[in-house]
PDB file of N, CA and C in Angstrom:
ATOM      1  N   UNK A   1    -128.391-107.771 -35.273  1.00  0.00           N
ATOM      2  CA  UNK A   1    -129.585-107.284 -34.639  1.00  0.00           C
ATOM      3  C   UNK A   1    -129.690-105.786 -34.862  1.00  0.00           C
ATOM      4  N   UNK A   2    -130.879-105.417 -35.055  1.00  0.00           N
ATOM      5  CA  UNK A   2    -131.689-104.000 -35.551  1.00  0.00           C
ATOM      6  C   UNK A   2    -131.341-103.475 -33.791  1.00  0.00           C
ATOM      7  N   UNK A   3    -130.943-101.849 -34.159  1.00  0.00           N
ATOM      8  CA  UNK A   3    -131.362-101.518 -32.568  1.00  0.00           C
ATOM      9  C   UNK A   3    -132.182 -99.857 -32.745  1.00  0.00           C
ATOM     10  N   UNK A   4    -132.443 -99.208 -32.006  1.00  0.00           N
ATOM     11  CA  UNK A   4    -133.055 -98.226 -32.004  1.00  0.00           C
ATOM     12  C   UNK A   4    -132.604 -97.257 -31.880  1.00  0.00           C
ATOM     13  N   UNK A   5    -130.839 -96.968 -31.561  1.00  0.00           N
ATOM     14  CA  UNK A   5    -129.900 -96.255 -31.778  1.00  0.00           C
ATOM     15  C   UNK A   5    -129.186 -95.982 -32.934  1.00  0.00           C
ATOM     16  N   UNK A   6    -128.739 -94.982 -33.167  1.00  0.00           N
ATOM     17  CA  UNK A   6    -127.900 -94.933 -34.156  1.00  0.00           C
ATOM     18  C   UNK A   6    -126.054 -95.311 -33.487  1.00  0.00           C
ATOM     19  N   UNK A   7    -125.590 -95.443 -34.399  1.00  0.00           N
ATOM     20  CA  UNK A   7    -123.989 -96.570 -34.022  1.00  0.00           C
ATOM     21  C   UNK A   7    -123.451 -95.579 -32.831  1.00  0.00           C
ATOM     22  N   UNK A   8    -123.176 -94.742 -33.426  1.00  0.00           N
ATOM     23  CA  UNK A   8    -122.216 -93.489 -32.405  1.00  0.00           C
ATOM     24  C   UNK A   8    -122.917 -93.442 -31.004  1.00  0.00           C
ATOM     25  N   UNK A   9    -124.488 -93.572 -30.759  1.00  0.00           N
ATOM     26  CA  UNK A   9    -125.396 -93.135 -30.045  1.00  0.00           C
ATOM     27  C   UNK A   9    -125.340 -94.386 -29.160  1.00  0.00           C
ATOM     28  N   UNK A  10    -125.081 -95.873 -29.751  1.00  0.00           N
ATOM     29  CA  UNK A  10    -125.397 -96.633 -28.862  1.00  0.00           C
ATOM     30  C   UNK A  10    -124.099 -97.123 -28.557  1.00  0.00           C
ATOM     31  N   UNK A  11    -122.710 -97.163 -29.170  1.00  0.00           N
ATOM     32  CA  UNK A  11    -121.355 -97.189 -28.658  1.00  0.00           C
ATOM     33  C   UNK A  11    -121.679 -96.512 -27.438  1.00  0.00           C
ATOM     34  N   UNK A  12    -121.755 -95.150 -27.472  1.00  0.00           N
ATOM     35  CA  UNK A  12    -121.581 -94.218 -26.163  1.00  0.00           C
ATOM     36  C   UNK A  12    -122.387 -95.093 -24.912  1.00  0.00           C
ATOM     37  N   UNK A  13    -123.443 -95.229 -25.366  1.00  0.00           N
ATOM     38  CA  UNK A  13    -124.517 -95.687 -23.970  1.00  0.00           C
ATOM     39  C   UNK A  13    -123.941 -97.327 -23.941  1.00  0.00           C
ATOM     40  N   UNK A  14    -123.318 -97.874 -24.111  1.00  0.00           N
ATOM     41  CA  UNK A  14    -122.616 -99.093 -24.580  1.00  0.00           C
ATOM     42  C   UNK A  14    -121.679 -98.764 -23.090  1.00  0.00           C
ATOM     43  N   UNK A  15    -120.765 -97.947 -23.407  1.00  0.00           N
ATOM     44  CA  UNK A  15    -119.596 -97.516 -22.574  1.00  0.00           C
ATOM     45  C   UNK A  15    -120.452 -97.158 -21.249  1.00  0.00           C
ATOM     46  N   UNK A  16    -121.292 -96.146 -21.157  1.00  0.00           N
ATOM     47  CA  UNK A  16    -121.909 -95.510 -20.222  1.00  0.00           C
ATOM     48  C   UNK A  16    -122.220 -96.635 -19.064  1.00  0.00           C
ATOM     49  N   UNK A  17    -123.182 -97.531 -19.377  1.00  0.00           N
ATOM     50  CA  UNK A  17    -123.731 -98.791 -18.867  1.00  0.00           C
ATOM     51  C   UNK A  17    -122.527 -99.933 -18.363  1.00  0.00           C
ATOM     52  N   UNK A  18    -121.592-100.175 -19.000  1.00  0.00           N
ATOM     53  CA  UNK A  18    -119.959-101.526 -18.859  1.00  0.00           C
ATOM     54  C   UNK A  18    -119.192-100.771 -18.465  1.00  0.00           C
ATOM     55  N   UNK A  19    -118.654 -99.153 -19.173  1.00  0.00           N
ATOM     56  CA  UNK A  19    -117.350 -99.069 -19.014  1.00  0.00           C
ATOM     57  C   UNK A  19    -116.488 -99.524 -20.381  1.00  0.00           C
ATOM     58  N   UNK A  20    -117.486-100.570 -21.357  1.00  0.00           N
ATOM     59  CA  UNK A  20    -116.454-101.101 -22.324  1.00  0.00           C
ATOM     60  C   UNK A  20    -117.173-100.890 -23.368  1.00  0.00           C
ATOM     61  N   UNK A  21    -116.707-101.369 -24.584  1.00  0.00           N
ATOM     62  CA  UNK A  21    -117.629-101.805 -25.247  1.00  0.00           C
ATOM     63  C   UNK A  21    -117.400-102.900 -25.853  1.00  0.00           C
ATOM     64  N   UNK A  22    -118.810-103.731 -26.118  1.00  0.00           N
ATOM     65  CA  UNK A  22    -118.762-105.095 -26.629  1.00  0.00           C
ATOM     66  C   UNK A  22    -118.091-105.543 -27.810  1.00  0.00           C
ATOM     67  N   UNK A  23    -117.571-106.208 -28.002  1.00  0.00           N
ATOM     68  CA  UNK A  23    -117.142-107.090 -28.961  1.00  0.00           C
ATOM     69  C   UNK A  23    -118.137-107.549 -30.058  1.00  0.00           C
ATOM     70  N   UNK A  24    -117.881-107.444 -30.917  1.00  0.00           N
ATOM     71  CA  UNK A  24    -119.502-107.898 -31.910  1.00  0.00           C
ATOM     72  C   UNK A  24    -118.679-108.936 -32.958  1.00  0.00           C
ATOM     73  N   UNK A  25    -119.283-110.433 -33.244  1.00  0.00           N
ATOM     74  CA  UNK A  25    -119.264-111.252 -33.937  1.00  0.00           C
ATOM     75  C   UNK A  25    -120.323-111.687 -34.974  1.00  0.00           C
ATOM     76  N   UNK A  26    -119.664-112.568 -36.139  1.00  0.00           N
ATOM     77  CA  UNK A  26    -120.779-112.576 -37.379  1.00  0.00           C
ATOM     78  C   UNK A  26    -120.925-113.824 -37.073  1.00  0.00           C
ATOM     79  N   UNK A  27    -122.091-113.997 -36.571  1.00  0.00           N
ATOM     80  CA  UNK A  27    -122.693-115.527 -36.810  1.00  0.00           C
ATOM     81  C   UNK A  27    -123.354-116.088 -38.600  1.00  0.00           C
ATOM     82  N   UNK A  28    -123.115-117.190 -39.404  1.00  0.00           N
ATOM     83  CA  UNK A  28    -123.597-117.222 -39.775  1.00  0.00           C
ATOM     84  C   UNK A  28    -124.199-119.045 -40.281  1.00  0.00           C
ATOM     85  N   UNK A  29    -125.483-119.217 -40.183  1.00  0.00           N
ATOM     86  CA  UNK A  29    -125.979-120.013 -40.302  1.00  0.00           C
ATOM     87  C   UNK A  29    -125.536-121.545 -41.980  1.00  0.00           C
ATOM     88  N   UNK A  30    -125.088-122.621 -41.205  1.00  0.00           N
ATOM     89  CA  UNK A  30    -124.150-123.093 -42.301  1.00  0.00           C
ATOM     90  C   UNK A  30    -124.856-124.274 -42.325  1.00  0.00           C
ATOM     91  N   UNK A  31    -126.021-124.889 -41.323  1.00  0.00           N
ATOM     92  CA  UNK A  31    -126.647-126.403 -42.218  1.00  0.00           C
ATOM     93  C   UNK A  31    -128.477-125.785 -41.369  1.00  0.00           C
ATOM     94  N   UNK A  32    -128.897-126.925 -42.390  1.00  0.00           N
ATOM     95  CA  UNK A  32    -130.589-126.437 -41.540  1.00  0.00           C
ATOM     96  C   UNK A  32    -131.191-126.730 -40.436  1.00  0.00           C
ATOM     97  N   UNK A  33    -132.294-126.320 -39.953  1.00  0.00           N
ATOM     98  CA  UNK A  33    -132.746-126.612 -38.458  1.00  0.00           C
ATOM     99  C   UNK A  33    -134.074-127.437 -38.766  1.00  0.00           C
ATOM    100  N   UNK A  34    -134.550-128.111 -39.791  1.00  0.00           N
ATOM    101  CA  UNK A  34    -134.564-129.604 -39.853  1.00  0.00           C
ATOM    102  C   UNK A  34    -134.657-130.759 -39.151  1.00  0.00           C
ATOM    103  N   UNK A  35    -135.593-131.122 -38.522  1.00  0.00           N
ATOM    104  CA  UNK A  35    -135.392-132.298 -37.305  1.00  0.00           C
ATOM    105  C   UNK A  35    -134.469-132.031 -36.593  1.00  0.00           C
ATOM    106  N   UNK A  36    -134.189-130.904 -36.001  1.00  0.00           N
ATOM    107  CA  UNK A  36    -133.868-130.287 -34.524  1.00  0.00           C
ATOM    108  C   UNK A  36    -134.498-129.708 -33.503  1.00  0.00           C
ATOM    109  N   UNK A  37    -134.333-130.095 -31.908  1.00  0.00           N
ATOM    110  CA  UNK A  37    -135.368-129.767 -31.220  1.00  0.00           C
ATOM    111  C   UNK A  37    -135.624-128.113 -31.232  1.00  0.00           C
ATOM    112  N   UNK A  38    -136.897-128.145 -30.818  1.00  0.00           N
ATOM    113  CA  UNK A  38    -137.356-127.197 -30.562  1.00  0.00           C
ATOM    114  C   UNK A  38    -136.642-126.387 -29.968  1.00  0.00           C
ATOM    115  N   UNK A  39    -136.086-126.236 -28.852  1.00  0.00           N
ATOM    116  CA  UNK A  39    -135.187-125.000 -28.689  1.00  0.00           C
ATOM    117  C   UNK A  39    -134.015-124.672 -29.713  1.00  0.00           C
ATOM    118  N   UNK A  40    -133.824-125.947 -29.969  1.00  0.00           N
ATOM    119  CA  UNK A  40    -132.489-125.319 -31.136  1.00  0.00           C
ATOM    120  C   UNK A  40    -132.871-124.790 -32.252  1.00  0.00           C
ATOM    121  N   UNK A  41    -133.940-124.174 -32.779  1.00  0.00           N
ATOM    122  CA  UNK A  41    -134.739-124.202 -33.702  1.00  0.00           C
ATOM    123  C   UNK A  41    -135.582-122.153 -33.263  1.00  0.00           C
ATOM    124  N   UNK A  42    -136.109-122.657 -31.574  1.00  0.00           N
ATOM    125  CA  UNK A  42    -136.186-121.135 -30.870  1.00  0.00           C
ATOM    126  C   UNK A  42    -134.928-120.191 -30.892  1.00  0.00           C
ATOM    127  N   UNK A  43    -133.779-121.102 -30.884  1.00  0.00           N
ATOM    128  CA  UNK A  43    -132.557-120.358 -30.819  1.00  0.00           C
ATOM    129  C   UNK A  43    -131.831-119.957 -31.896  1.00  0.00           C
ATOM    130  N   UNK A  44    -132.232-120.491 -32.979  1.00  0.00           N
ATOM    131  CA  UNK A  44    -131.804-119.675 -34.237  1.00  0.00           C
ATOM    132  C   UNK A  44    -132.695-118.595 -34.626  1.00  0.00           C
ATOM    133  N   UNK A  45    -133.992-118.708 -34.159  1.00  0.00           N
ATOM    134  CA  UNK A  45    -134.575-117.094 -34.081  1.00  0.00           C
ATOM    135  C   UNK A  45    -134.304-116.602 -33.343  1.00  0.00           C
ATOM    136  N   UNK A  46    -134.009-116.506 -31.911  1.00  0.00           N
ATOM    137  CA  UNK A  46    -133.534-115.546 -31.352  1.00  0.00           C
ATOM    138  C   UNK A  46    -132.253-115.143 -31.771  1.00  0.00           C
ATOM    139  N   UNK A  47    -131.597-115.898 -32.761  1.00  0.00           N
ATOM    140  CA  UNK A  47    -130.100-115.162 -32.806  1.00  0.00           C
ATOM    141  C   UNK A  47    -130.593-114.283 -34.435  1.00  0.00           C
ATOM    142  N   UNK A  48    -131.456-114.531 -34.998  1.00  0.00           N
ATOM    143  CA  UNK A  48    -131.918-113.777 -36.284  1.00  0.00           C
ATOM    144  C   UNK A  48    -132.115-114.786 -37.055  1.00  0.00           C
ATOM    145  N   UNK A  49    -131.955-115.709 -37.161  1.00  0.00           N
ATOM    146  CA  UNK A  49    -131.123-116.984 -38.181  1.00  0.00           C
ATOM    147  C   UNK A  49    -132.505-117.246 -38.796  1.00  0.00           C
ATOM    148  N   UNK A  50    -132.622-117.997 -39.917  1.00  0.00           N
ATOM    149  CA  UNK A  50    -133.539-118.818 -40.352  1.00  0.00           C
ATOM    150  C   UNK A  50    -133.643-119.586 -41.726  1.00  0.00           C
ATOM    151  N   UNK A  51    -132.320-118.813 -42.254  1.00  0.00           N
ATOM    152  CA  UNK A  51    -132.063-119.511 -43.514  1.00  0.00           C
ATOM    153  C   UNK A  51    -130.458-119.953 -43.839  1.00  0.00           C
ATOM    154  N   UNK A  52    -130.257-120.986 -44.747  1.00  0.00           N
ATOM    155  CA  UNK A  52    -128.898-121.182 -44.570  1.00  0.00           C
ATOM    156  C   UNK A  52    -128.168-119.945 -45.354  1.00  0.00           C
ATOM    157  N   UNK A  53    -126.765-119.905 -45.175  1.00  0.00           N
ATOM    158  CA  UNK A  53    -126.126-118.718 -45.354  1.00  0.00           C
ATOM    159  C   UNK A  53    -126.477-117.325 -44.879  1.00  0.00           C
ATOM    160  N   UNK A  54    -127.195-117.379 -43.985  1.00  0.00           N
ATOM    161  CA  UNK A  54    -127.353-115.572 -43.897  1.00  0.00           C
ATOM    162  C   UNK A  54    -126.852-115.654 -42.522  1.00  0.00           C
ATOM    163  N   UNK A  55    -126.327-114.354 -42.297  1.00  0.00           N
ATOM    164  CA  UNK A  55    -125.939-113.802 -41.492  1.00  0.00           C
ATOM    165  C   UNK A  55    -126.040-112.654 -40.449  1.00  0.00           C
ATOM    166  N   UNK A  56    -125.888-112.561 -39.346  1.00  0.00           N
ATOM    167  CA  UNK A  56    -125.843-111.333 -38.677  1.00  0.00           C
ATOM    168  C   UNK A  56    -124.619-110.844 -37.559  1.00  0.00           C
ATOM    169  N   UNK A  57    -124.389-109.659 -37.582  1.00  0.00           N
ATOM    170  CA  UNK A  57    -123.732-109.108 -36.698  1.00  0.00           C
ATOM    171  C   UNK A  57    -124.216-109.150 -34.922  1.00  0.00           C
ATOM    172  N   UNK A  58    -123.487-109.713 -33.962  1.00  0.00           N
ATOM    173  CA  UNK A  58    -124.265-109.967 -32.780  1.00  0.00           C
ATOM    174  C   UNK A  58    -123.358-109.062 -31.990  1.00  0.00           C
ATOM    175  N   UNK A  59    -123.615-108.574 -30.607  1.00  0.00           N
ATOM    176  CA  UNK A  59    -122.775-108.299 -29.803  1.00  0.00           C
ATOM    177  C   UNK A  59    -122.557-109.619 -28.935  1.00  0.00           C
ATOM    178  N   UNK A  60    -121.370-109.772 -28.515  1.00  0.00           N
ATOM    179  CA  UNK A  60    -120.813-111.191 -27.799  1.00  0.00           C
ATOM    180  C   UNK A  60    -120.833-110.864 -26.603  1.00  0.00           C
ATOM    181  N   UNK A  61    -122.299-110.934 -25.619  1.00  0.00           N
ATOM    182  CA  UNK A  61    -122.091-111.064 -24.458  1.00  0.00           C
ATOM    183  C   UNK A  61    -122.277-112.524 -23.788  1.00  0.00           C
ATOM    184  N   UNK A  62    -122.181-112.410 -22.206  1.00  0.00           N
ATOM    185  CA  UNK A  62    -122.258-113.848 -22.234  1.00  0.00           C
ATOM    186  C   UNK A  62    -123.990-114.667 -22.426  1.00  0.00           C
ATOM    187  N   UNK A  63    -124.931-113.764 -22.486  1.00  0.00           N
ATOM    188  CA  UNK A  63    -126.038-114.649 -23.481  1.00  0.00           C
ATOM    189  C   UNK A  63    -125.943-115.166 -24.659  1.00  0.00           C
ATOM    190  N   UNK A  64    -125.363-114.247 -25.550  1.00  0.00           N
ATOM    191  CA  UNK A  64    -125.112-114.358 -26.941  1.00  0.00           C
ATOM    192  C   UNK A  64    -124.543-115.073 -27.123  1.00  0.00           C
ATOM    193  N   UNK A  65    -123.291-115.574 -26.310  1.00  0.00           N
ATOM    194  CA  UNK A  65    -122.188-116.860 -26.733  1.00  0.00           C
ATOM    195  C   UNK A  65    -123.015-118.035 -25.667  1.00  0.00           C
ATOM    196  N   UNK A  66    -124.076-117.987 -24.807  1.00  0.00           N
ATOM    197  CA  UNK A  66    -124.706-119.291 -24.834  1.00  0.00           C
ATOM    198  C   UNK A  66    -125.216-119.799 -25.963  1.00  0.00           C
ATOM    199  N   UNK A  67    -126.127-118.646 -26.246  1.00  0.00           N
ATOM    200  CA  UNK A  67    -126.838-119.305 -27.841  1.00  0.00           C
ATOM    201  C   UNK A  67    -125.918-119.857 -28.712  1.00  0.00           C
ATOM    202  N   UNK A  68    -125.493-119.226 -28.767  1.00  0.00           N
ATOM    203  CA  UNK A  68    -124.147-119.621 -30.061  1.00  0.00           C
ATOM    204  C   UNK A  68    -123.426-121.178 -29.602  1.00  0.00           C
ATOM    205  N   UNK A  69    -122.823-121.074 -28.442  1.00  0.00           N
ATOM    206  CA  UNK A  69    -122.884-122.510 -27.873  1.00  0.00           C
ATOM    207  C   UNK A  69    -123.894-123.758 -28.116  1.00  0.00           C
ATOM    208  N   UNK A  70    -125.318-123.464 -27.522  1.00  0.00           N
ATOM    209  CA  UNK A  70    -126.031-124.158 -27.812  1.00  0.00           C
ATOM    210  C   UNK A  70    -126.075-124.396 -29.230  1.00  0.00           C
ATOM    211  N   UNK A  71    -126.102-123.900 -30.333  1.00  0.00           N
ATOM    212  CA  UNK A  71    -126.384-124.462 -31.872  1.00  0.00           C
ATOM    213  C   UNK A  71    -124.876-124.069 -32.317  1.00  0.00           C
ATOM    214  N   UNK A  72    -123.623-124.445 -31.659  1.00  0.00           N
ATOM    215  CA  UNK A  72    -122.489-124.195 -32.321  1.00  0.00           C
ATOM    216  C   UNK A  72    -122.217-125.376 -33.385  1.00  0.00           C
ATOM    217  N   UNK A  73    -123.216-126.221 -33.615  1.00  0.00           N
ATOM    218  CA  UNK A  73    -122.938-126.999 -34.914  1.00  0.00           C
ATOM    219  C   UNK A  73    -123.809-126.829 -35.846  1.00  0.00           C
ATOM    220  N   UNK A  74    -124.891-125.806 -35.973  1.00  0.00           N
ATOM    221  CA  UNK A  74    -125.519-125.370 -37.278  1.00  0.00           C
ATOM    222  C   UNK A  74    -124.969-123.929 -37.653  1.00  0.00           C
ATOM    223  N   UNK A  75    -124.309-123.246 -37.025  1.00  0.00           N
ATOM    224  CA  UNK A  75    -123.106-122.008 -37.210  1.00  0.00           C
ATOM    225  C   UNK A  75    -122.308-121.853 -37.327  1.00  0.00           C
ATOM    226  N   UNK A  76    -121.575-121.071 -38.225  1.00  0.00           N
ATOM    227  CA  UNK A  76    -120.077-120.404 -38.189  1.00  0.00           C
ATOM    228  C   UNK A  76    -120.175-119.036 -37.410  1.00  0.00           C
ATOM    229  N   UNK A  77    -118.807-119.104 -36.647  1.00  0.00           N
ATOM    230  CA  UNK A  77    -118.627-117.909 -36.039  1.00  0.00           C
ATOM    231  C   UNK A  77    -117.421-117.319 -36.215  1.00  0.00           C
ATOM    232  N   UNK A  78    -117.204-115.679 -36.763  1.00  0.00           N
ATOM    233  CA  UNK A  78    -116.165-115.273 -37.029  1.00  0.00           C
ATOM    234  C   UNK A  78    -116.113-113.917 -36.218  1.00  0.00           C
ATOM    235  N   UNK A  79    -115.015-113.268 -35.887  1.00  0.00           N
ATOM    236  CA  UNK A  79    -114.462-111.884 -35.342  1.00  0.00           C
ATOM    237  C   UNK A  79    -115.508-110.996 -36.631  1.00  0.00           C
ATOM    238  N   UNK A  80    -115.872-109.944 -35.747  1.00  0.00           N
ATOM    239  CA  UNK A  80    -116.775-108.741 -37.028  1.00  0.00           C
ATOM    240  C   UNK A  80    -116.096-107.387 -36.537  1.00  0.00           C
TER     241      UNK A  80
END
């Protein structure tokens, strides 16, 4: 995901806001969304997704690993 910070700029406000900073994982999209319901289908756009093989860098909060849950069988997920 695109953000409106630059890296250094949004680490800091990252910390500022938790105290921590997030963990970020590479989701990447490994079969198609193809006669899958509609949310599972909303939920590969909201995670960026839309074609097979591509990928994005996510931060792993606990929204992000619902989504990822919900379509954890049209994704790979690795440590980034």
């Amino acid at each position: 995901m695109q953000s409106r910070f630059h890296n250094n700029v949004e680490l800091n406000y990252q910390k500022y806001l938790t105290g921590k900073i997030m963990a970020k994982v590479k989701v990447t999209q490994i079969k198609s969304t193809i006669n899958r319901p509609k949310n599972q289908k909303a939920t590969m756009v909201a995670l960026g997704l839309g074609k097979i093989n591509k990928s994005v860098e996510v931060e792993n909060t606990p929204q992000i690993s619902g989504m990822i849950r919900k379509v954890s069988h049209l994704v790979k997920v690795e440590e980034a």
